[in-house]
C-alpha atoms as a PDB file:
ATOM      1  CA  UNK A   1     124.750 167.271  85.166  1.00  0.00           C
ATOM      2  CA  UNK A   2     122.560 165.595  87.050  1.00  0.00           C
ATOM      3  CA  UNK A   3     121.261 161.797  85.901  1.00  0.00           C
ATOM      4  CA  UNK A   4     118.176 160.813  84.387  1.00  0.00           C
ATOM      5  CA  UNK A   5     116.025 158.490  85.722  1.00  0.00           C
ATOM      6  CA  UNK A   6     114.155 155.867  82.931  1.00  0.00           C
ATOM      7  CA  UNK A   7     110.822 156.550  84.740  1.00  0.00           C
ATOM      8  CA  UNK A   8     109.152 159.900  83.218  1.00  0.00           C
ATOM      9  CA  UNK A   9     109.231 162.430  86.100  1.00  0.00           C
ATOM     10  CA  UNK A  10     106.387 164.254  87.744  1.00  0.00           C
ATOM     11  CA  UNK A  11     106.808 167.312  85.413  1.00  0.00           C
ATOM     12  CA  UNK A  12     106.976 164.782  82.104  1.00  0.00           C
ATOM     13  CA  UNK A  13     103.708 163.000  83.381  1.00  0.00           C
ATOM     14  CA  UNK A  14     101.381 165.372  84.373  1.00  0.00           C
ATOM     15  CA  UNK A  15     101.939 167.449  80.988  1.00  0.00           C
ATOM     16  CA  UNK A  16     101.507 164.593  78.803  1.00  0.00           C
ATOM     17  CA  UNK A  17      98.364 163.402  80.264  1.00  0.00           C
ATOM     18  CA  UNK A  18      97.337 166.838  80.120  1.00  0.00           C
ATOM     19  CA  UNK A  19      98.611 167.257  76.404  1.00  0.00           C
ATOM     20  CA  UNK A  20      96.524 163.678  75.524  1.00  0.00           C
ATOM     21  CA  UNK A  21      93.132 165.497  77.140  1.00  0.00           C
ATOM     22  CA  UNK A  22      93.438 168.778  75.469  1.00  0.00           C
ATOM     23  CA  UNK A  23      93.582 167.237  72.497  1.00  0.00           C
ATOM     24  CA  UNK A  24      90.887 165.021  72.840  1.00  0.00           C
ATOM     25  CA  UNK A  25      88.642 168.007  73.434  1.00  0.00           C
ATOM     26  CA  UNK A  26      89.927 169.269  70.611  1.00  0.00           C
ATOM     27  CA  UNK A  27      88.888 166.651  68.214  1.00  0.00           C
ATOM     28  CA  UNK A  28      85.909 165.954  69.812  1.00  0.00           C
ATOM     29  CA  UNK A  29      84.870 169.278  69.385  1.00  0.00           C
ATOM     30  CA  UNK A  30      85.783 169.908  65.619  1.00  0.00           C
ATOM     31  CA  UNK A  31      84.129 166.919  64.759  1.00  0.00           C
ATOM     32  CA  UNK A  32      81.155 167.846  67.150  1.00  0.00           C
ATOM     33  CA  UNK A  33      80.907 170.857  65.372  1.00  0.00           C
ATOM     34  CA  UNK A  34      81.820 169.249  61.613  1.00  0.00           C
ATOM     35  CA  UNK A  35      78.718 166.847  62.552  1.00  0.00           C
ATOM     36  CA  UNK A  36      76.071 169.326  64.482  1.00  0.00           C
ATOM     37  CA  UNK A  37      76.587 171.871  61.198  1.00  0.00           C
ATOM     38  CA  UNK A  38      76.005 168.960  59.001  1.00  0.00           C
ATOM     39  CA  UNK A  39      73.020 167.736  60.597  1.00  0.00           C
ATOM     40  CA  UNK A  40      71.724 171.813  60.478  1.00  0.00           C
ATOM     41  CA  UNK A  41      72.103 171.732  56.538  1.00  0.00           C
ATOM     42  CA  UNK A  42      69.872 168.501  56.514  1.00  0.00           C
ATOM     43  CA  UNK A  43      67.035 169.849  58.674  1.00  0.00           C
ATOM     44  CA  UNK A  44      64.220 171.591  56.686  1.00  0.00           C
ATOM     45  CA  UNK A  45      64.586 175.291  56.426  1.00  0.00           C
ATOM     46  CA  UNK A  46      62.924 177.209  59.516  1.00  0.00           C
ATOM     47  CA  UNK A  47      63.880 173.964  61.921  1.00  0.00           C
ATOM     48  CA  UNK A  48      66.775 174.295  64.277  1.00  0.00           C
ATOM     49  CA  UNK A  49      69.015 171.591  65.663  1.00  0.00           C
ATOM     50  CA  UNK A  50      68.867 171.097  69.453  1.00  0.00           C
ATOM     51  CA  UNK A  51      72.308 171.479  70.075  1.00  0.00           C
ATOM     52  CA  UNK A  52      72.414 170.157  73.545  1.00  0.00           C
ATOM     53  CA  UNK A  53      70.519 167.084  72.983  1.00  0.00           C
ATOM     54  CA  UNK A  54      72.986 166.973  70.120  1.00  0.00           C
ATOM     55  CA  UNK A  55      75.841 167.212  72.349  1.00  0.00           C
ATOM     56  CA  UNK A  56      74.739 165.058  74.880  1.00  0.00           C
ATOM     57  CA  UNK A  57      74.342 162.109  72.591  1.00  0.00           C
ATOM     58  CA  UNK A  58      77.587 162.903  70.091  1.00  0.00           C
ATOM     59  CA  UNK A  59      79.724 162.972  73.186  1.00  0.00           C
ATOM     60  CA  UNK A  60      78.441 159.205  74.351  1.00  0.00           C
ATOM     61  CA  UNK A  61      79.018 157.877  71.220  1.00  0.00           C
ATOM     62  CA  UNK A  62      82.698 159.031  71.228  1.00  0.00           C
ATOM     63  CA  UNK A  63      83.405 158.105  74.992  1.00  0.00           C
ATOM     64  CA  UNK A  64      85.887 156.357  75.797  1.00  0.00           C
ATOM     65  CA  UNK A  65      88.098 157.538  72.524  1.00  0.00           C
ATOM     66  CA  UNK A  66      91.639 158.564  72.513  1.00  0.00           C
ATOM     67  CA  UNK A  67      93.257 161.729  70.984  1.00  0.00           C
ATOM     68  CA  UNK A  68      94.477 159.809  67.956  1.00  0.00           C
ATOM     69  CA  UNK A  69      91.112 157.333  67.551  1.00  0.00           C
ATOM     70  CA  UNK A  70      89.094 161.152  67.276  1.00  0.00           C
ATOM     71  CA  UNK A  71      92.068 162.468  64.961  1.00  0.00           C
ATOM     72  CA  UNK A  72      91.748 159.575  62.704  1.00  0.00           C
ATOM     73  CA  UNK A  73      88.158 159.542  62.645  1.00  0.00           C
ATOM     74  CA  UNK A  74      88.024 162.769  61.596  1.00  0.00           C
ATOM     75  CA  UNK A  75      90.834 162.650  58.789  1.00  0.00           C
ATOM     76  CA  UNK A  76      89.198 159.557  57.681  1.00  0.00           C
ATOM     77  CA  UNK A  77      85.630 160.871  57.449  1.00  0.00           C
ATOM     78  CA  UNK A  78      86.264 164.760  56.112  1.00  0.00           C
ATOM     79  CA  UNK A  79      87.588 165.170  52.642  1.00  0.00           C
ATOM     80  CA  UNK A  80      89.728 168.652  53.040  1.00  0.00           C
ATOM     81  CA  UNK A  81      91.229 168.286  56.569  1.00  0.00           C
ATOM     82  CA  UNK A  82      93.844 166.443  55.624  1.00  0.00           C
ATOM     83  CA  UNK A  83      96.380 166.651  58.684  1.00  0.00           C
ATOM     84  CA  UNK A  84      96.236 167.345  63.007  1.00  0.00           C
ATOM     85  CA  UNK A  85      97.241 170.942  62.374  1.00  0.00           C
ATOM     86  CA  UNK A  86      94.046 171.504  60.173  1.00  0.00           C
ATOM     87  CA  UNK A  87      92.477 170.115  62.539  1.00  0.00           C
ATOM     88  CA  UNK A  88      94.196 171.887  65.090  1.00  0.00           C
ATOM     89  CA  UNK A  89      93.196 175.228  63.320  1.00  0.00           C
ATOM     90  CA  UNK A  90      89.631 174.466  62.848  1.00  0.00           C
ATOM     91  CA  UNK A  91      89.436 174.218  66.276  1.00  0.00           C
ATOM     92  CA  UNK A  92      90.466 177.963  67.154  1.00  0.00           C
ATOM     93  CA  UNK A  93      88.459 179.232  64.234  1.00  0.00           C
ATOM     94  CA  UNK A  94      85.036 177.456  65.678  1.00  0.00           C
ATOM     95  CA  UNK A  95      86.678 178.384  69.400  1.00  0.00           C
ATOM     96  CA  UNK A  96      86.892 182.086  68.185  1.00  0.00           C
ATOM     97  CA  UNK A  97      83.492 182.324  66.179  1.00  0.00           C
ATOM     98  CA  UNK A  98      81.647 181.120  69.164  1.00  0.00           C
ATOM     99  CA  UNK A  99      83.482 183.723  71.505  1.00  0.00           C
ATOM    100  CA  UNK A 100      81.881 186.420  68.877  1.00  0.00           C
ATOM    101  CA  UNK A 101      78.911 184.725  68.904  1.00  0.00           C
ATOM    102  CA  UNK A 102      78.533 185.095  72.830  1.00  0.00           C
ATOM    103  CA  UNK A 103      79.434 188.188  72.753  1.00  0.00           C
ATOM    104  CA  UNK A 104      76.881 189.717  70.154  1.00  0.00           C
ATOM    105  CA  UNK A 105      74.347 188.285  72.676  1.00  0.00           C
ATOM    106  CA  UNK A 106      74.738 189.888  75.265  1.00  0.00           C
END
């Protein structure tokens, strides 16, 4: 058996910073998405939301977040997600619905 070192390895390191970005991107877009739909509702009927301006300025005012600041701001801020694996789930189903979305438009 060979001995462990106290210092994470290569292998340990480069998949946990990779775990801590993927799911910032997650949260950042479920709650872009929670927000931009939102926003939709509010804007008289025939008026569309310019989703990349939209973007562009929701993803400034997150910058600089981590995974579990954009976790906890969603949890805090939308009534029935009440855990990361909602969250988590939401995030395929929007991920999946814009796949079939691009498709029908082509």
């Amino acid at each position: 058996m060979a001995n462990r070192k106290s210092a994470p390895t290569p292998m340990q390191k480069q998949f946990a910073e990779t775990l801590e970005e993927q799911r910032f991107e997650m949260f950042l877009h479920v709650a872009r998405e929670l927000t931009g739909r939102a926003k939709q509702r509010q804007l008289q009927k025939g008026k569309a939301l310019d989703w990349e301006a939209f973007n562009t300025w929701f993803n400034k005012q997150y910058e600089g977040y981590s995974a579990d600041e954009m976790l906890e701001e969603i949890l805090s801020n939308v009534y029935w997600l009440s855990s990361e694996q909602a969250v988590i789930d939401l995030h395929f189903r929007y991920r999946d619905l814009n796949i079939k979305y691009d498709k029908n438009r082509l």
